[in-house]
PDB file of N, CA and C in Angstrom:
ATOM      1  N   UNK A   1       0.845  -1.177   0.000  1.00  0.00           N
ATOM      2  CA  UNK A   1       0.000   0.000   0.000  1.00  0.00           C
ATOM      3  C   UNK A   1       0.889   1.237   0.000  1.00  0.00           C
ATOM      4  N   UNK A   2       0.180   2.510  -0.580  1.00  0.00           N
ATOM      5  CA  UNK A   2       1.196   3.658  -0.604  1.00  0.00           C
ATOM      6  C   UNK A   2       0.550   4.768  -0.664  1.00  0.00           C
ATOM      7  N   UNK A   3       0.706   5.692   0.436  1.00  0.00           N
ATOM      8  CA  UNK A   3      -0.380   6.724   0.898  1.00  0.00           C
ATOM      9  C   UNK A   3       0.083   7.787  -0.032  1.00  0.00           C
ATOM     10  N   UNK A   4      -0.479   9.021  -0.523  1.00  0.00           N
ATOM     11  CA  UNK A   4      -0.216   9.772  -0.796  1.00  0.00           C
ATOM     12  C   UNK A   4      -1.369  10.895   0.071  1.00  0.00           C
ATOM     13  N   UNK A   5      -0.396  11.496   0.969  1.00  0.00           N
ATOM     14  CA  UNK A   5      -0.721  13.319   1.727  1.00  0.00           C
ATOM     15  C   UNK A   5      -0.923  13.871   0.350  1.00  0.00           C
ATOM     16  N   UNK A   6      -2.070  14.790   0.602  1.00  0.00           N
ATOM     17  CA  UNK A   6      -1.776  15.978  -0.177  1.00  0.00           C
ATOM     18  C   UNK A   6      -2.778  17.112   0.039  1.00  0.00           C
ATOM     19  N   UNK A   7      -2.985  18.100  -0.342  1.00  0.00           N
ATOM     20  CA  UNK A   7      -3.162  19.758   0.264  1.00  0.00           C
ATOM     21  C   UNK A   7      -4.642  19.416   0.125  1.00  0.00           C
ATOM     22  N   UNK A   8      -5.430  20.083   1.434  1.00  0.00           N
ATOM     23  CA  UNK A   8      -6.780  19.541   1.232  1.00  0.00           C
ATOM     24  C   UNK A   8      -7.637  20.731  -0.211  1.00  0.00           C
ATOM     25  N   UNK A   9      -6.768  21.744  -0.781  1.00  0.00           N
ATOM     26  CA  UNK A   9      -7.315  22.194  -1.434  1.00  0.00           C
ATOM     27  C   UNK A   9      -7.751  21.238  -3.042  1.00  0.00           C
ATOM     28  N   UNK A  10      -7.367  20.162  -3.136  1.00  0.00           N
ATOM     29  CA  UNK A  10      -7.558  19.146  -4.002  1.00  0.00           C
ATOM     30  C   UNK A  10      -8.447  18.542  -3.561  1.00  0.00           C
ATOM     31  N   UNK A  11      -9.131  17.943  -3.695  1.00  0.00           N
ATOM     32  CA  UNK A  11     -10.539  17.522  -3.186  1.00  0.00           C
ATOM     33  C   UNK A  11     -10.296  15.783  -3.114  1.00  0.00           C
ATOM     34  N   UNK A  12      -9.670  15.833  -4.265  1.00  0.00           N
ATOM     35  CA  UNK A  12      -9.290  14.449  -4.718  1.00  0.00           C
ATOM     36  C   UNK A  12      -7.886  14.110  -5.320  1.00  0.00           C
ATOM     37  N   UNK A  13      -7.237  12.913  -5.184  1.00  0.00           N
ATOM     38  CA  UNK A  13      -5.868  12.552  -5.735  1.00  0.00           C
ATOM     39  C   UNK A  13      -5.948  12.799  -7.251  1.00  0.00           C
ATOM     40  N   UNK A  14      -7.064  12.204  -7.678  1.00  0.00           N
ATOM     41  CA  UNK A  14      -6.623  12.611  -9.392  1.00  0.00           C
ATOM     42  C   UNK A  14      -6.701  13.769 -10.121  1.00  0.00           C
ATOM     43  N   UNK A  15      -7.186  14.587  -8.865  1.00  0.00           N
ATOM     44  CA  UNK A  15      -6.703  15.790  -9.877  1.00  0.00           C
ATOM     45  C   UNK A  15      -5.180  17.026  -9.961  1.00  0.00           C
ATOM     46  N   UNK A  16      -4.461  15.776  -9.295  1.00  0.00           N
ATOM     47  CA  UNK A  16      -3.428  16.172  -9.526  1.00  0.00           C
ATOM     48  C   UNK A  16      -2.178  14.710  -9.603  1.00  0.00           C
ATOM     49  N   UNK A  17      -2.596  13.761 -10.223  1.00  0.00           N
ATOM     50  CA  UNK A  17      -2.289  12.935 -10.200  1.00  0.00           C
ATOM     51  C   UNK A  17      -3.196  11.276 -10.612  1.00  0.00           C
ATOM     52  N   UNK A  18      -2.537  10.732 -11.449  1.00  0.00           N
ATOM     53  CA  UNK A  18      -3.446   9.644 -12.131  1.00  0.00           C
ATOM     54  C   UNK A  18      -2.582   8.666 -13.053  1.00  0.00           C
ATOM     55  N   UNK A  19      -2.790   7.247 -12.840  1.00  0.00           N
ATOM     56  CA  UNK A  19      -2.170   6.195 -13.285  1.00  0.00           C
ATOM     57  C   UNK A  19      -2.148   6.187 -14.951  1.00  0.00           C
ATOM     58  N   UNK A  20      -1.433   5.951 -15.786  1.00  0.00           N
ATOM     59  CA  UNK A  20      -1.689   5.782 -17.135  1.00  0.00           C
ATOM     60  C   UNK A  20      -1.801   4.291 -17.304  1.00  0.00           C
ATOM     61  N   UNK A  21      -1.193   3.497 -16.948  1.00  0.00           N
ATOM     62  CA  UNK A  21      -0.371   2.443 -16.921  1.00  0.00           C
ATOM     63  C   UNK A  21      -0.066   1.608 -15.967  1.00  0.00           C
ATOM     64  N   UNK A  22       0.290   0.819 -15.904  1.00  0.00           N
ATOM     65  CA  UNK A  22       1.148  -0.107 -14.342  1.00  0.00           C
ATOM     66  C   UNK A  22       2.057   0.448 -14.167  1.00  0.00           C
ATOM     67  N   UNK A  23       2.945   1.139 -15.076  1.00  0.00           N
ATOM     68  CA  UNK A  23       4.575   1.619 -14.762  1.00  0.00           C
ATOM     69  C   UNK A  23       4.459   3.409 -15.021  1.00  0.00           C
ATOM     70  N   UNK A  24       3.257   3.984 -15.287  1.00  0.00           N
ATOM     71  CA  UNK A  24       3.823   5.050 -15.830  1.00  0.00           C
ATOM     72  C   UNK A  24       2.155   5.811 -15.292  1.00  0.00           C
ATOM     73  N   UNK A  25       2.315   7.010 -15.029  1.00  0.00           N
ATOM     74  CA  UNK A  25       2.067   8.357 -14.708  1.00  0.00           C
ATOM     75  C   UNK A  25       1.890   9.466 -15.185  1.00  0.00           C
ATOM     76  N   UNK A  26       0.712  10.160 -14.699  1.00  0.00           N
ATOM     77  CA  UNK A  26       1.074  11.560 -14.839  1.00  0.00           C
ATOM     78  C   UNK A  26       1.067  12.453 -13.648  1.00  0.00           C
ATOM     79  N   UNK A  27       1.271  13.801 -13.373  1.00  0.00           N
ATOM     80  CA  UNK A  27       1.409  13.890 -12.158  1.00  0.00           C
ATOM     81  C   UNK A  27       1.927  15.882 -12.045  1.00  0.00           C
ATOM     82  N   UNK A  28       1.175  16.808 -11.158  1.00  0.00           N
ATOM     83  CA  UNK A  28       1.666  17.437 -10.953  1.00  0.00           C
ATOM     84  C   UNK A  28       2.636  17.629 -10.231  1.00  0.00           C
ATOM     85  N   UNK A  29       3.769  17.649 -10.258  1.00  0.00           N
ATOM     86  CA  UNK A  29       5.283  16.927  -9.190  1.00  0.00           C
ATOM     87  C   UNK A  29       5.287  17.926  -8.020  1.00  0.00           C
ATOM     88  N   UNK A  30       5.382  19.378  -8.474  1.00  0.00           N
ATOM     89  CA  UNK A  30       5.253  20.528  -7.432  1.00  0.00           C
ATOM     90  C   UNK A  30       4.231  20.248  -6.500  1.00  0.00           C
ATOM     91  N   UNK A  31       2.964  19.677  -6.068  1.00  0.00           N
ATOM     92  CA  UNK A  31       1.721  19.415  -5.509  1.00  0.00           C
ATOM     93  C   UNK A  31       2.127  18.122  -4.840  1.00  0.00           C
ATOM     94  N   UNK A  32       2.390  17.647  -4.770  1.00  0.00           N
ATOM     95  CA  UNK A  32       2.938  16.135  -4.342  1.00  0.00           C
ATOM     96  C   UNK A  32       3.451  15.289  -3.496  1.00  0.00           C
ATOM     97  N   UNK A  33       3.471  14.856  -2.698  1.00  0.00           N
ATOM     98  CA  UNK A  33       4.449  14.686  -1.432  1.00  0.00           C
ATOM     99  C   UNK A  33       5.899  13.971  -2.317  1.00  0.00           C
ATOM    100  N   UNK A  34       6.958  14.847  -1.880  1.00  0.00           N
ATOM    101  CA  UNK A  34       8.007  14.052  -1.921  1.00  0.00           C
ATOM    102  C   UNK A  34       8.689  12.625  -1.828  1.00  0.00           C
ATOM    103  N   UNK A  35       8.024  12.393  -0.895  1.00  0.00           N
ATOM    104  CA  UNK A  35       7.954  11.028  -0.201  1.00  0.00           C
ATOM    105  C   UNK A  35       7.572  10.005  -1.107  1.00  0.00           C
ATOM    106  N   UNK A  36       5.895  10.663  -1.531  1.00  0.00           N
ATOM    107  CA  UNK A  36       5.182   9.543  -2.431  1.00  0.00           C
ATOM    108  C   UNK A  36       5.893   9.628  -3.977  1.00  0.00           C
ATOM    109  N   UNK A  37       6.150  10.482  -4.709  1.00  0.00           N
ATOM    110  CA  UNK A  37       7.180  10.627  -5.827  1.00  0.00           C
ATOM    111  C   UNK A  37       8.096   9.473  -5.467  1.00  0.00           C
ATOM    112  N   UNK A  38       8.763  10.135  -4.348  1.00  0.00           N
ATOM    113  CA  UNK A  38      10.204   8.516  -4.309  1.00  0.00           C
ATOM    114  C   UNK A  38       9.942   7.620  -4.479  1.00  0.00           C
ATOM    115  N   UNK A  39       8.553   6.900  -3.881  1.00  0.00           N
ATOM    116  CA  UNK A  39       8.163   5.832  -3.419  1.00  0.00           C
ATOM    117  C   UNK A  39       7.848   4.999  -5.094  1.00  0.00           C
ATOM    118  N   UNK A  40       7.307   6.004  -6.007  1.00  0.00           N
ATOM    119  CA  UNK A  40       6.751   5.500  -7.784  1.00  0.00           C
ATOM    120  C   UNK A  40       7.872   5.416  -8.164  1.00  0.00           C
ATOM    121  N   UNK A  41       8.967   6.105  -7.973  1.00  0.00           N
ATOM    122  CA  UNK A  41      10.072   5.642  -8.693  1.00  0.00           C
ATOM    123  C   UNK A  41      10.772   4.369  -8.276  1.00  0.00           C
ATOM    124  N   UNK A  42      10.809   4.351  -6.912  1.00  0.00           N
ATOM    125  CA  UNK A  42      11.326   3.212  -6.432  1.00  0.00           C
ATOM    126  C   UNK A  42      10.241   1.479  -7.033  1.00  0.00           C
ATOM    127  N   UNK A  43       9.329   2.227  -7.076  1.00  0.00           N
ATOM    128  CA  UNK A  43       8.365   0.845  -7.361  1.00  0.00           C
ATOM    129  C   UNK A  43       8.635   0.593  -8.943  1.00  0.00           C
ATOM    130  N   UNK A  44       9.635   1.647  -9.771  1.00  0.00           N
ATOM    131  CA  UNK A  44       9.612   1.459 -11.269  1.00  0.00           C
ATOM    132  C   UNK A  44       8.374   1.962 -12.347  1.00  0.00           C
ATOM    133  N   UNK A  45       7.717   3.290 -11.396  1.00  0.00           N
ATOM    134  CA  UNK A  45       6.821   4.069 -11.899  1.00  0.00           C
ATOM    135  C   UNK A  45       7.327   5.148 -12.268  1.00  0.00           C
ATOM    136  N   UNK A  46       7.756   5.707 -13.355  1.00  0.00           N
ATOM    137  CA  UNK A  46       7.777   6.805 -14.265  1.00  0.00           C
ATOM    138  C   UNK A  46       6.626   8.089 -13.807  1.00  0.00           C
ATOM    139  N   UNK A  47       6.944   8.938 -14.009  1.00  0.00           N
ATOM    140  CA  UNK A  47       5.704   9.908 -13.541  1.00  0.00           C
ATOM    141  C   UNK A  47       6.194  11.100 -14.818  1.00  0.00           C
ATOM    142  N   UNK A  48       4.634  11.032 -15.659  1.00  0.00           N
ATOM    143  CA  UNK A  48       4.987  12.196 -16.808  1.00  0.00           C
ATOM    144  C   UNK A  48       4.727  13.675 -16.188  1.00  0.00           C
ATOM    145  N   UNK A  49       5.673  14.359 -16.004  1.00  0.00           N
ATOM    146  CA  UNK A  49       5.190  15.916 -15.026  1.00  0.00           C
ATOM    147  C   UNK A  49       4.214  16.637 -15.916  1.00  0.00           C
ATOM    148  N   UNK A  50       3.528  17.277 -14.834  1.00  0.00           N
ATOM    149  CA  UNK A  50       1.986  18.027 -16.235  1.00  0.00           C
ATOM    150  C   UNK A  50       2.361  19.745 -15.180  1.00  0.00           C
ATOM    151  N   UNK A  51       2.021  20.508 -15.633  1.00  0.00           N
ATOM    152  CA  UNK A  51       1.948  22.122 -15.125  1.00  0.00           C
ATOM    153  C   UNK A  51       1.134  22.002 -14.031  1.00  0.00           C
ATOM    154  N   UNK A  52       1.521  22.993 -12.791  1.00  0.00           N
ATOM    155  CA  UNK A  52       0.683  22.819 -11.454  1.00  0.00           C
ATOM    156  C   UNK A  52      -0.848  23.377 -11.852  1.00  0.00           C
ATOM    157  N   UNK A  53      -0.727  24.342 -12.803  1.00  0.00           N
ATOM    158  CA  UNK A  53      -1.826  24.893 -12.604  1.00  0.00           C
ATOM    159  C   UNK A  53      -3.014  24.194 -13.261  1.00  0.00           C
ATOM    160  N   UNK A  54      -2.522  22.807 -13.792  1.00  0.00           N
ATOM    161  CA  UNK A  54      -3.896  21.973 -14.340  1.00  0.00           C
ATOM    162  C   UNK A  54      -4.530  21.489 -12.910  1.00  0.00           C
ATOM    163  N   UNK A  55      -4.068  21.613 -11.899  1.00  0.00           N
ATOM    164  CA  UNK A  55      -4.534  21.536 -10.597  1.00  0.00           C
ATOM    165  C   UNK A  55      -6.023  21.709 -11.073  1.00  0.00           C
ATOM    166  N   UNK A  56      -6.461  22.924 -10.952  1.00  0.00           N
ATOM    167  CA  UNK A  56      -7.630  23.322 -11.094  1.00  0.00           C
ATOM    168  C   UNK A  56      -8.025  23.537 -12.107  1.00  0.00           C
ATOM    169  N   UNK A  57      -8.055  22.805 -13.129  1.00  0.00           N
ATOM    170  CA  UNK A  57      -9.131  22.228 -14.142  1.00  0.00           C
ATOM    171  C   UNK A  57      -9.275  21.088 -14.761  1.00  0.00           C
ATOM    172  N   UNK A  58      -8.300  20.046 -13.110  1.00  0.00           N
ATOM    173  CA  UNK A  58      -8.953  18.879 -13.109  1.00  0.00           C
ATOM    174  C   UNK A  58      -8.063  17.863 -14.406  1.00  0.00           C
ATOM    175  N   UNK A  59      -7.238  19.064 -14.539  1.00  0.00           N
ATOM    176  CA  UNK A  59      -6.173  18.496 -15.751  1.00  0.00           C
ATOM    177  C   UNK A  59      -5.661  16.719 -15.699  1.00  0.00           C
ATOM    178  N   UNK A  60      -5.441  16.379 -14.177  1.00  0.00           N
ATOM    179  CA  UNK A  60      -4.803  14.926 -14.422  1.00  0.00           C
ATOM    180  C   UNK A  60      -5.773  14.105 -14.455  1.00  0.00           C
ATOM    181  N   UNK A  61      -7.430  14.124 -14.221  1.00  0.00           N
ATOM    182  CA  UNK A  61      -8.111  13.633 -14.365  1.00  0.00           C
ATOM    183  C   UNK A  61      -8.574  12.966 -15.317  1.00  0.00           C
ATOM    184  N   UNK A  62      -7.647  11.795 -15.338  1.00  0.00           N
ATOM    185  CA  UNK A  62      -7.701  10.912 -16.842  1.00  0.00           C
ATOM    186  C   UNK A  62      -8.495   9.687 -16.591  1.00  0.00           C
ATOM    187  N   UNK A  63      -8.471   8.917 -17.592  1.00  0.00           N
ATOM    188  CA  UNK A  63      -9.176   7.694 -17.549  1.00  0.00           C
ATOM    189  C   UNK A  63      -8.341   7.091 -18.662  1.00  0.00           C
ATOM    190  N   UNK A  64      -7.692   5.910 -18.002  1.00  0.00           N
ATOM    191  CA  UNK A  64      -6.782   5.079 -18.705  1.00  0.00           C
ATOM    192  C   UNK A  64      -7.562   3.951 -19.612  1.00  0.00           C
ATOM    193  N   UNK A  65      -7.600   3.325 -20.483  1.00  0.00           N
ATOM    194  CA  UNK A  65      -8.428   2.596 -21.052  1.00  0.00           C
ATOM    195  C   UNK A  65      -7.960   1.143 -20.825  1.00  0.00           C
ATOM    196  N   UNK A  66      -6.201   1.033 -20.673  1.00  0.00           N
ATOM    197  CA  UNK A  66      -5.313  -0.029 -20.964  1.00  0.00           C
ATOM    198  C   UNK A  66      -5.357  -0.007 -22.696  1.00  0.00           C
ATOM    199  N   UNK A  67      -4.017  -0.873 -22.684  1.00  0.00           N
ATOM    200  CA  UNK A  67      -3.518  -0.937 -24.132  1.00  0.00           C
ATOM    201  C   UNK A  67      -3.174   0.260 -24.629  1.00  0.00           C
ATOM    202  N   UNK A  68      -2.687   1.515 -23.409  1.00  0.00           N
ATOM    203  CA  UNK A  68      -1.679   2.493 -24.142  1.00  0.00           C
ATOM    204  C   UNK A  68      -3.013   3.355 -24.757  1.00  0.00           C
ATOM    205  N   UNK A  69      -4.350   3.555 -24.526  1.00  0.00           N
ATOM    206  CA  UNK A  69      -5.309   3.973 -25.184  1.00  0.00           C
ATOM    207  C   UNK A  69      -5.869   5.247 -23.548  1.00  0.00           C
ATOM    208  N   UNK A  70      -6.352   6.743 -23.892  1.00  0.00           N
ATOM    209  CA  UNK A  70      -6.626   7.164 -22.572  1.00  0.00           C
ATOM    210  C   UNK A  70      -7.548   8.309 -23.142  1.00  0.00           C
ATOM    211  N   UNK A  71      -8.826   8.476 -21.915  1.00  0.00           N
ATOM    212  CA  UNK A  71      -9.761   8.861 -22.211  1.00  0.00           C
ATOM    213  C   UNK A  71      -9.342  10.546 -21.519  1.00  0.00           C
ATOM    214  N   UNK A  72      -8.941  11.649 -22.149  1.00  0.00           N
ATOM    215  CA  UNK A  72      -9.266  12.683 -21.590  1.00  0.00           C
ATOM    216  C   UNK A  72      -9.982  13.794 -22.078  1.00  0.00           C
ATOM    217  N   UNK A  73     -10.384  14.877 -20.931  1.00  0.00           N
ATOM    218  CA  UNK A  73     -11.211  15.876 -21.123  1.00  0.00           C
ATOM    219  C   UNK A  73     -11.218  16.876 -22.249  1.00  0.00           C
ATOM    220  N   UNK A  74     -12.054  17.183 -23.133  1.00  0.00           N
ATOM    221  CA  UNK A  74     -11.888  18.226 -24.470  1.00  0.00           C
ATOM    222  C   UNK A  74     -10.986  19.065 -24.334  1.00  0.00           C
ATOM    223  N   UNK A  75     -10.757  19.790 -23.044  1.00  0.00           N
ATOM    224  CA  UNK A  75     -10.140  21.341 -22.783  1.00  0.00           C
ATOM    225  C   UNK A  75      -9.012  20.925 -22.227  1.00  0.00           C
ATOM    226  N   UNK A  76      -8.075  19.522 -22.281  1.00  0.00           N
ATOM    227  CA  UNK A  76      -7.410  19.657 -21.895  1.00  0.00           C
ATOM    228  C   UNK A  76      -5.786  19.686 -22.722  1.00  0.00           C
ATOM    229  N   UNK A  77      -5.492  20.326 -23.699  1.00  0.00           N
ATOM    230  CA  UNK A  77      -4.655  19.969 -24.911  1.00  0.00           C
ATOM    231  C   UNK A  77      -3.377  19.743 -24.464  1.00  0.00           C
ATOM    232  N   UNK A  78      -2.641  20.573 -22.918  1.00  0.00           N
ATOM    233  CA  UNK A  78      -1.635  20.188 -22.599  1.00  0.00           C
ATOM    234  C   UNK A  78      -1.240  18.795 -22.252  1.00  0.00           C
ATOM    235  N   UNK A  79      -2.178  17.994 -21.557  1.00  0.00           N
ATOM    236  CA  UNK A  79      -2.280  16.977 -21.409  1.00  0.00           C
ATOM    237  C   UNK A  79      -2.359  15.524 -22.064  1.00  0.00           C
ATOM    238  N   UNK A  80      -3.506  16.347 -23.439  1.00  0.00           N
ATOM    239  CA  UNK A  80      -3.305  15.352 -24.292  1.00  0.00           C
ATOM    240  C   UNK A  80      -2.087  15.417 -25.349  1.00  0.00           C
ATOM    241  N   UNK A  81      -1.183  16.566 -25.763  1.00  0.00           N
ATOM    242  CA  UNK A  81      -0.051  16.667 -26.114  1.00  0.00           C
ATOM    243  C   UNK A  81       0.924  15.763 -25.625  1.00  0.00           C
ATOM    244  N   UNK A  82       0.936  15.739 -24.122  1.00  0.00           N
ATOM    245  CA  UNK A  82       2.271  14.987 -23.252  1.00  0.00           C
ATOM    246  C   UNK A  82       1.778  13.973 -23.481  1.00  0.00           C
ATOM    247  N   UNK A  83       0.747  13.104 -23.516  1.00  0.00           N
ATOM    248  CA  UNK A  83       0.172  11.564 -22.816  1.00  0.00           C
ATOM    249  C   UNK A  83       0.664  11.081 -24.719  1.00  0.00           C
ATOM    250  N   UNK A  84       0.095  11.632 -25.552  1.00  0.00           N
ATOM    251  CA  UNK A  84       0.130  11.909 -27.340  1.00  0.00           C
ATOM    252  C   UNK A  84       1.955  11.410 -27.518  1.00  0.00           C
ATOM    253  N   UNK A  85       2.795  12.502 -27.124  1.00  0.00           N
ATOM    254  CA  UNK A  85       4.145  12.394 -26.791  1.00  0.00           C
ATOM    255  C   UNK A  85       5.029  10.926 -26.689  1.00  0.00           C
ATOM    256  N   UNK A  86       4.158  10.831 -25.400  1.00  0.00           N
ATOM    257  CA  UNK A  86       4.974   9.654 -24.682  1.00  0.00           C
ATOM    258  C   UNK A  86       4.115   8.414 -25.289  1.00  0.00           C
ATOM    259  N   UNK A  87       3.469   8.430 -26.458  1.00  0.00           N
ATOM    260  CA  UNK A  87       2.854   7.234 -27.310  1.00  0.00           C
ATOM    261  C   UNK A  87       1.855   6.650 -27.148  1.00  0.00           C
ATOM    262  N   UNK A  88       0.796   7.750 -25.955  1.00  0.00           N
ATOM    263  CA  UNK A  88      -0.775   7.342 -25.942  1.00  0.00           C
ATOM    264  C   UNK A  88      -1.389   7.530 -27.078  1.00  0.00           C
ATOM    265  N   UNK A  89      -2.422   6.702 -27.402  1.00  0.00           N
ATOM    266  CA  UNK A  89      -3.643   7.148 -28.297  1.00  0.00           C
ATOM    267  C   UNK A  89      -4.840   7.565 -27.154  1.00  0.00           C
ATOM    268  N   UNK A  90      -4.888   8.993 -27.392  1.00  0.00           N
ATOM    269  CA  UNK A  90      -5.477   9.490 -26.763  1.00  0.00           C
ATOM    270  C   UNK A  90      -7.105  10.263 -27.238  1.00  0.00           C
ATOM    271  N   UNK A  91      -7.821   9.835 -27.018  1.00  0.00           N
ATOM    272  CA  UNK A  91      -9.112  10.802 -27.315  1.00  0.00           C
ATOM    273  C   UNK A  91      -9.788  11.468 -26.141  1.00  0.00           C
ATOM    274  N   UNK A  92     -10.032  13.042 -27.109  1.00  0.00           N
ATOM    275  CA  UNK A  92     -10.716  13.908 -26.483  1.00  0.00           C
ATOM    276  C   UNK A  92     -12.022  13.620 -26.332  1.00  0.00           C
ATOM    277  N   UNK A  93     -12.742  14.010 -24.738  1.00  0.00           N
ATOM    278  CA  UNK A  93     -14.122  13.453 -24.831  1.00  0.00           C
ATOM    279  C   UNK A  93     -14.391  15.162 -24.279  1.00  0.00           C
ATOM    280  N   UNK A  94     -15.711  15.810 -24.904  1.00  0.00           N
ATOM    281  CA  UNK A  94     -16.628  16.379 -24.534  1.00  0.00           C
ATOM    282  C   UNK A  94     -17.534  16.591 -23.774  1.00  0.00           C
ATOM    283  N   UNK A  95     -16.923  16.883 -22.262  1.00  0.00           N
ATOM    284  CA  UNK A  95     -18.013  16.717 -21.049  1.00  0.00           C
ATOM    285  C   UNK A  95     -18.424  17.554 -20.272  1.00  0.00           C
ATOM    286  N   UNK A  96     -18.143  19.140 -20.929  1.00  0.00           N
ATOM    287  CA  UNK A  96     -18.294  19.812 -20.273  1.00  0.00           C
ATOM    288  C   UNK A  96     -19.631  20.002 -19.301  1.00  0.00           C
ATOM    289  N   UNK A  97     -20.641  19.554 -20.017  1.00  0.00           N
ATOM    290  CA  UNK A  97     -22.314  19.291 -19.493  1.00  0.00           C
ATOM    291  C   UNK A  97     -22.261  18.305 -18.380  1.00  0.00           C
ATOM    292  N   UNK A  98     -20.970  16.983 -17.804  1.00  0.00           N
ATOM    293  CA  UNK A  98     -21.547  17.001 -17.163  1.00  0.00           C
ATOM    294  C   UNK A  98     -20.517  17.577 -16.029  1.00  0.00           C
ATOM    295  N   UNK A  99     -19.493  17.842 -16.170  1.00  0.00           N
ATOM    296  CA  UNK A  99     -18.057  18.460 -15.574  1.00  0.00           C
ATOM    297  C   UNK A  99     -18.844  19.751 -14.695  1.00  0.00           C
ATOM    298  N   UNK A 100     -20.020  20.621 -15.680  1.00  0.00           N
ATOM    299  CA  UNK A 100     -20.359  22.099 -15.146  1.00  0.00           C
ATOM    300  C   UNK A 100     -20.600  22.280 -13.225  1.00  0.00           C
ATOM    301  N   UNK A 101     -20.817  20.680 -13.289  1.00  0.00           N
ATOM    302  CA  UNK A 101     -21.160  20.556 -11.232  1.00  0.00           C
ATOM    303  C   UNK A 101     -19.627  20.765 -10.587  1.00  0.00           C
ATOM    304  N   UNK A 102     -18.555  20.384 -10.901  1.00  0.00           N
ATOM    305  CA  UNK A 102     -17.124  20.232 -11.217  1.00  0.00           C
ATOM    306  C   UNK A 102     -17.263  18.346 -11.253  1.00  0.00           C
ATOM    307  N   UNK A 103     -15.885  17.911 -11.659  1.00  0.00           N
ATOM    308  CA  UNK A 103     -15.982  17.044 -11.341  1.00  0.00           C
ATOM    309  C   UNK A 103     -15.018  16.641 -13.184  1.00  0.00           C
ATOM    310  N   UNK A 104     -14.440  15.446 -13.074  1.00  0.00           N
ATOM    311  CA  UNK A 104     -13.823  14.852 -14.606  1.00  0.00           C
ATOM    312  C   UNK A 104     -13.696  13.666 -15.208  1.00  0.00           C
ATOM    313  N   UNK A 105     -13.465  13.391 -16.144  1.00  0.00           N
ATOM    314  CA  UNK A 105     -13.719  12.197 -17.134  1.00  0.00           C
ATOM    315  C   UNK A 105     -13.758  10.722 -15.822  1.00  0.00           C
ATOM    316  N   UNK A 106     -12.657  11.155 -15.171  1.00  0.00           N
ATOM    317  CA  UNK A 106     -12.508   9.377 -14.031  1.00  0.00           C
ATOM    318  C   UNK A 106     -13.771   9.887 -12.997  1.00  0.00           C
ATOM    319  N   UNK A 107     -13.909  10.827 -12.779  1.00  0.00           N
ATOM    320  CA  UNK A 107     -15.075  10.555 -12.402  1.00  0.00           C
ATOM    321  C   UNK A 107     -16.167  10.270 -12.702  1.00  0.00           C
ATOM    322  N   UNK A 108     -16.090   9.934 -13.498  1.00  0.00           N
ATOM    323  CA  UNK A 108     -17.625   9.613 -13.969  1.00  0.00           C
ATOM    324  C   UNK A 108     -17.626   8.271 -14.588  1.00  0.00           C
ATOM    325  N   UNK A 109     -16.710   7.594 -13.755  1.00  0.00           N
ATOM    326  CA  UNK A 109     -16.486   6.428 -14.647  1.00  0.00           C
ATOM    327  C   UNK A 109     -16.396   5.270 -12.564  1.00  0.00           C
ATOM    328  N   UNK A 110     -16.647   4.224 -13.092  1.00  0.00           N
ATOM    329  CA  UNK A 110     -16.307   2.930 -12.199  1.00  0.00           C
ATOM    330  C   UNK A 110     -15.374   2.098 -12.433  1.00  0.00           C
ATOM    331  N   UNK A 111     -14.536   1.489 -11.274  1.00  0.00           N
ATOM    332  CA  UNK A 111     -13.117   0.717 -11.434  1.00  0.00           C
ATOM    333  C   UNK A 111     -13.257   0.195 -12.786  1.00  0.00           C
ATOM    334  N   UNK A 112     -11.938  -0.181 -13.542  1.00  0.00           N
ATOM    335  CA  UNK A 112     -12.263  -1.259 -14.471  1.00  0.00           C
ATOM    336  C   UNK A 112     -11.781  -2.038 -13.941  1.00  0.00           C
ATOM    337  N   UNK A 113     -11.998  -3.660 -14.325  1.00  0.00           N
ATOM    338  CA  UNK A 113     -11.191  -4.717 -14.198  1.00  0.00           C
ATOM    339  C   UNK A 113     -10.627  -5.082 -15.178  1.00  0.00           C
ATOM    340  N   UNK A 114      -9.496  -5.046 -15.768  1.00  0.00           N
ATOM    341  CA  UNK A 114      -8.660  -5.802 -16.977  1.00  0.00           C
ATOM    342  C   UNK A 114      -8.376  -6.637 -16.847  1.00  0.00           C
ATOM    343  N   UNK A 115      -8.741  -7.872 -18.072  1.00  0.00           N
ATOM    344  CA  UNK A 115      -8.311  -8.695 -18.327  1.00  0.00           C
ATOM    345  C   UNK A 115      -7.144  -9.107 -19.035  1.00  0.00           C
ATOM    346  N   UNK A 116      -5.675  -9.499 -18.167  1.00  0.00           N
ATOM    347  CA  UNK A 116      -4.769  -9.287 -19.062  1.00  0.00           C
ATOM    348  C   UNK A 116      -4.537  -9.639 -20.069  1.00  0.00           C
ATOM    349  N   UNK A 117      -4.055  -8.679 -21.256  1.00  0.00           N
ATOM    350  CA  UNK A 117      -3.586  -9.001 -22.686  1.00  0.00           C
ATOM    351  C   UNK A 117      -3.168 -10.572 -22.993  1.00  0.00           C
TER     352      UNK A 117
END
């Protein structure tokens, strides 16, 4: 298990931070506990750094699909640039209608279970 502290002005971990992968990340690094950073690298987790200020618009709030495939928010182009980058196929989804309460793409979604490849 591996805690991650972080500033109660985040409401939630993924929005400043969110799994792509088994090995790989995205992550506002500045926002972050130090501690827990060490801890992904040590486990052989990569962490792709994203700008602090997607903080608040929910920027890391992704939804991983598996198979290198990831579901993010219309407005978010920095994000889908980096995830695009590092060799996601990434699609933009359009949610602002239901986002307007706040809230982002993983949220609105339930665990998956994968079946491995």
């Amino acid at each position: 298990m591996l805690l991650c502290p972080f500033h109660a002005d985040h409401l939630h971990l993924d929005t400043i931070f969110c799994m792509v992968e088994k090995d790989e990340a995205i992550g506002c690094l500045e926002l972050l506990d130090p501690t827990f950073v060490e801890a992904l690298y040590e486990r052989g987790i990569k962490v792709i750094p994203m700008p602090t200020a997607l903080s608040s618009s929910l920027g890391c709030n992704i939804l991983s699909l598996g198979g290198r495939r990831i579901l993010t928010s219309a407005t978010d182009a920095v994000v889908t640039s980096a995830l695009r980058k590092a060799g996601y196929a990434v699609d933009d989804i359009d949610i602002s209608q239901f986002a307007a309460c706040g809230g982002g793409i993983h949220c609105l979604t339930q665990p998956l279970r994968r079946i491995p490849a």
